[in-house]
Protein backbone atom coordinates (compact mmCIF):
# COMPACT_ATOMS: atom_id res chain seq x y z
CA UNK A 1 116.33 -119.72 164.90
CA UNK A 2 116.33 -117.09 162.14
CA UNK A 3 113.27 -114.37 162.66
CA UNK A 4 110.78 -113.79 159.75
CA UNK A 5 110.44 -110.48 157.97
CA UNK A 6 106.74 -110.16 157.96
CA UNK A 7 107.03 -108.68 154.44
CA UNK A 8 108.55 -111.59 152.93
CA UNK A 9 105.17 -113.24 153.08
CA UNK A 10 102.62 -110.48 153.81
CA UNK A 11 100.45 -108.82 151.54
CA UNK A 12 101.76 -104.85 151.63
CA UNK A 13 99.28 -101.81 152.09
CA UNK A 14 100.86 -98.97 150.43
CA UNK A 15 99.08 -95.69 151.95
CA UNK A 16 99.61 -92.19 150.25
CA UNK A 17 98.29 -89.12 151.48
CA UNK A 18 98.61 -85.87 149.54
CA UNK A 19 97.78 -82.42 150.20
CA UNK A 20 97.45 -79.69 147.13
CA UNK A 21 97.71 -75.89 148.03
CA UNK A 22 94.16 -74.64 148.42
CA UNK A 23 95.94 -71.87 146.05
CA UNK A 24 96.60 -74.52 142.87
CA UNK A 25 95.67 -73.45 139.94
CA UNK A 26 92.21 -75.14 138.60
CA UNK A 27 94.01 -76.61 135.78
CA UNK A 28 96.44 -77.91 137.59
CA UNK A 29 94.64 -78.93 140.16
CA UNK A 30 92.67 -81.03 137.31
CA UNK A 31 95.02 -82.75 135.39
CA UNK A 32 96.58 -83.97 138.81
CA UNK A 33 93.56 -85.10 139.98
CA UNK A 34 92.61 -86.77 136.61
CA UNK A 35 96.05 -88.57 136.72
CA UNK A 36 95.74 -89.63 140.30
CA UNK A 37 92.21 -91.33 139.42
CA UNK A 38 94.33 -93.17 136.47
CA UNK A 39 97.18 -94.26 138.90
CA UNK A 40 94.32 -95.74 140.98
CA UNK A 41 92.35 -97.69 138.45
CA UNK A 42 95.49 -98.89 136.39
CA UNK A 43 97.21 -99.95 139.90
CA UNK A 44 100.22 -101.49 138.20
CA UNK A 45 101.47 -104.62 140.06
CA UNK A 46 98.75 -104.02 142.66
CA UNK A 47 95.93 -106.67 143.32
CA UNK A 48 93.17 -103.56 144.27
CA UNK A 49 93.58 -99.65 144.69
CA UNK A 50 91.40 -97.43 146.13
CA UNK A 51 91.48 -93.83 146.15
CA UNK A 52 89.58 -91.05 148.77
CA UNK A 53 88.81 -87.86 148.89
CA UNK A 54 88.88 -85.26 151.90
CA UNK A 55 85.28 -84.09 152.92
CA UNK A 56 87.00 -80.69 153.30
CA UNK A 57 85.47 -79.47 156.12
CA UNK A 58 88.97 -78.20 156.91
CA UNK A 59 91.08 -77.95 154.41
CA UNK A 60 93.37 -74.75 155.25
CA UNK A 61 94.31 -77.35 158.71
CA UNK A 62 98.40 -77.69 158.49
CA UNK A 63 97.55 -81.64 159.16
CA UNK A 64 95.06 -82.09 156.65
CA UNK A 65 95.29 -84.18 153.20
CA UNK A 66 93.51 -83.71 149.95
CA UNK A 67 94.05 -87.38 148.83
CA UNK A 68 94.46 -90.90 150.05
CA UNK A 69 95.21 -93.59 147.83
CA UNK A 70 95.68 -97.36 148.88
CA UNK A 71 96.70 -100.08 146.95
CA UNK A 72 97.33 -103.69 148.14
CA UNK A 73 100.49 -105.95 146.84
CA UNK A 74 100.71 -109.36 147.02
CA UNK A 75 104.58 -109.25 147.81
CA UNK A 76 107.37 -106.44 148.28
CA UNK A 77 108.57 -107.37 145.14
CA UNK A 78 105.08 -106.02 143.57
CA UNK A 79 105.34 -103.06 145.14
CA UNK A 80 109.18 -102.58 144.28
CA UNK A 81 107.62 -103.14 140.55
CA UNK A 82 104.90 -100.71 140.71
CA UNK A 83 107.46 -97.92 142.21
CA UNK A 84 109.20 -98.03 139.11
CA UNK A 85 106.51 -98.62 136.97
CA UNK A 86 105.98 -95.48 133.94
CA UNK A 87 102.49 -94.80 135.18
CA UNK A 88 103.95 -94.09 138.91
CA UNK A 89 107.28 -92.68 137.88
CA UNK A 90 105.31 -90.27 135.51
CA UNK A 91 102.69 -89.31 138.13
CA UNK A 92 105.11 -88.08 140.36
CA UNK A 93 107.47 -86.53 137.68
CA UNK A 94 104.46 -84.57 136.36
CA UNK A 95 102.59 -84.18 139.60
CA UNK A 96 104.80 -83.75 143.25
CA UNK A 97 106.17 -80.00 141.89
CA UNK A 98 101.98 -79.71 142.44
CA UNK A 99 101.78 -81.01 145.84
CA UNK A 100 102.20 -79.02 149.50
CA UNK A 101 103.18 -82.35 151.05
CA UNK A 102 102.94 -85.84 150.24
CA UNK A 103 103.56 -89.14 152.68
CA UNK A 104 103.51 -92.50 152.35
CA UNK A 105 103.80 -95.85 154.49
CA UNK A 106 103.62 -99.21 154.07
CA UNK A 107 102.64 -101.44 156.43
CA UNK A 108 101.86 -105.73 156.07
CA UNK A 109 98.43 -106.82 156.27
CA UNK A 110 96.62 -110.19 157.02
């Protein structure tokens, strides 16, 4: 009997979380954020997106994000696509220098 990879057939749930310095400059800050909207309403190869932010009731806390973006593929091969897709491979040319962390899992869903 050969086991299944659950991603061969699942639909994948790509979760991002990203934290800015509290320090970034405005315009920085701006344009990333501007981008980051973009990246969630183009969601190349992704079948929906959504994109959150922190309520910032503590922001300076070591653990806490700024961002979390979650987009939804219909196969690993999707979400293979979209990783080399321009719009991502731009973002996070232009963007990660920006960022005090970022982290990202993927995990199937039902």
């Amino acid at each position: 009997m050969t086991a299944v990879d659950p991603t061969d057939t699942a639909t994948i749930r790509h979760v991002v979380h990203i934290r800015l310095d509290t320090s970034l400059d405005d315009d920085l800050r701006a344009a990333l954020e501007s981008d980051l909207r973009r990246l969630a309403d183009e969601h190349p190869h992704a079948v929906r997106a959504t994109l959150h932010r922190d309520l910032g009731r503590r922001p300076n806390a070591p653990v806490s994000a700024t961002w979390m973006v979650c987009l939804d593929f219909v196969t690993m091969a999707d979400f293979e696509a979209y990783l080399a897709s321009p719009v991502h491979r731009d973002f996070l040319q232009t963007h990660q220098p920006s960022m005090a962390y970022i982290s990202a899992i993927q995990v199937p869903i039902e």
